[in-house]
Each structure stands twice: as C-alpha cells, then as structure tokens.
Protein backbone atom coordinates (compact mmCIF):
# COMPACT_ATOMS: atom_id res chain seq x y z
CA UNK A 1 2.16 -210.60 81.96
CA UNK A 2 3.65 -207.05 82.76
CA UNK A 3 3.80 -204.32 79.90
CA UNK A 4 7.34 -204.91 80.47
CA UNK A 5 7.92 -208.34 79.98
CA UNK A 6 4.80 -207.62 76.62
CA UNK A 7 7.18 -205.03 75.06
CA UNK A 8 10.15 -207.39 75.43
CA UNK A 9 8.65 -210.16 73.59
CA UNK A 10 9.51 -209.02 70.08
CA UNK A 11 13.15 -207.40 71.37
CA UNK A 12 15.90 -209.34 69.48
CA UNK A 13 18.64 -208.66 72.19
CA UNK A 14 16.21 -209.79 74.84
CA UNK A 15 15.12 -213.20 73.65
CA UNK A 16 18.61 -213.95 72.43
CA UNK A 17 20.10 -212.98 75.49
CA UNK A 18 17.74 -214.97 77.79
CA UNK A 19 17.61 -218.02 75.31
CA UNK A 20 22.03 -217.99 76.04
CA UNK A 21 21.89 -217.45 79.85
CA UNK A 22 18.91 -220.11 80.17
CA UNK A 23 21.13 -222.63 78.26
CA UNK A 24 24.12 -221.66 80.06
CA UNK A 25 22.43 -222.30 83.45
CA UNK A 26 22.42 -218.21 85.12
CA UNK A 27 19.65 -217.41 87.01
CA UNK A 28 18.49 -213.63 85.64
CA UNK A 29 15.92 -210.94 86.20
CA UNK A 30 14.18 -208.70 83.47
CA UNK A 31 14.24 -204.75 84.81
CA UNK A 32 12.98 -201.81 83.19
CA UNK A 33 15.88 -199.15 84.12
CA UNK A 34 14.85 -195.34 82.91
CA UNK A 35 15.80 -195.55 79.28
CA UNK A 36 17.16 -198.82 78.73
CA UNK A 37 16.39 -202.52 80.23
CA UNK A 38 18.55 -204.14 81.98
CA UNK A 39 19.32 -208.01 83.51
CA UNK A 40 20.04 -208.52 86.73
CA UNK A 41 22.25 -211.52 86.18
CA UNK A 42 23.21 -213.96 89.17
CA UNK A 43 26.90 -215.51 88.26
CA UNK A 44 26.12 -218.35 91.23
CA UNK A 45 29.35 -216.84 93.08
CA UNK A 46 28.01 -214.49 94.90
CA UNK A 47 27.64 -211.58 92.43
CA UNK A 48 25.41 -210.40 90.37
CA UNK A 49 25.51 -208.20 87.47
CA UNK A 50 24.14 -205.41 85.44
CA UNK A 51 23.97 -205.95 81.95
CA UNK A 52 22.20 -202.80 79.99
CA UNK A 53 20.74 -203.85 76.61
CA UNK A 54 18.68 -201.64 74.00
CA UNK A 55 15.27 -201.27 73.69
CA UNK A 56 15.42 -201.45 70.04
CA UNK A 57 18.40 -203.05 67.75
CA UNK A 58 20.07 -200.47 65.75
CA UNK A 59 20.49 -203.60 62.89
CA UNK A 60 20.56 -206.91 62.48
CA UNK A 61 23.78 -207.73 64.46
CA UNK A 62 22.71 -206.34 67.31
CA UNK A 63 21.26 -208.95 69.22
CA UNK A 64 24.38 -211.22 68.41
CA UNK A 65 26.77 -207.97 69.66
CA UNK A 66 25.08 -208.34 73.41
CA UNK A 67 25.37 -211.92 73.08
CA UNK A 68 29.75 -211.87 72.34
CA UNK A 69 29.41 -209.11 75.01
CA UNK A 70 27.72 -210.94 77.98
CA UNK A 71 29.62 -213.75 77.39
CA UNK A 72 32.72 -211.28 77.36
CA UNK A 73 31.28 -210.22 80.88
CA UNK A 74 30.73 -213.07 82.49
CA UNK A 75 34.17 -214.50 81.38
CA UNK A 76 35.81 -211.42 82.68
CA UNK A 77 33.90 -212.28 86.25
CA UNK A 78 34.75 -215.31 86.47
CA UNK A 79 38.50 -214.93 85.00
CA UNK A 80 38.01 -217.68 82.62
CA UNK A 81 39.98 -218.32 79.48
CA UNK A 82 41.33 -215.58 77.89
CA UNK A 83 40.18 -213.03 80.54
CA UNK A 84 41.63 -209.76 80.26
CA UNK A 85 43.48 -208.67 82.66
C-alpha cells in the first residue's frame, strides 16, 4: 500500500467520500495534489472530474460537507434535478 493511500485510511472525507461514489457506481482515482488530495472522478460520460478534499477535517461535519458537495457536483454535470443553472 502507498504512503498515500496509508495516510488516507483514517481521513473522514476520504472514506466517506469513496464509501458514496462506490455505492453510487463512479469509477475514481486517489491523487496526492501539492497540499491537498484530490479524486479523479470518472462521471461514465466522458468526463472526469476534480474533486479537492482536505487532508484533515476542520470538525465533525466535514466529511458529510464533501459528501452534499460531490453529490452537488456531479448533479451539476450531469444537469440532474434541481441543477443550477
């Protein structure tokens, strides 16, 4: 296992993130980006995105916050329901 993937193992916004995109079905890559990680996420159109995440949760709702807002990406993307326009 990579000292990345090692230091991600007790990240909160990382495992809850990859738990949601796992269930949802979209393919994803772990990358170390300078000062924050990042997911290379494949939306199975294709695009792929960028999604930036901290290394360390500022509190507790942190992990949930990236959650509402990759789902707010990927909705966006795809112009789903209620995508902003």
């Amino acid at each position: 296992m990579s000292a990345f993937h090692k230091s991600m193992r007790r990240n909160q916004p990382y495992q809850k993130l990859t738990a949601y995109l796992t269930e949802q079905g979209y393919p994803f890559e772990p990358v170390h980006g300078g000062k924050h990680p990042y997911l290379l996420v494949d939306l199975m159109q294709g695009s792929k995105i960028k999604f930036f995440f901290p290394s360390s949760a500022g509190d507790h709702r942190g992990a949930d916050n990236a959650v509402s807002q990759i789902k707010r990406v990927i909705r966006e993307r795809l112009g789903g329901p209620n995508a902003s326009v």
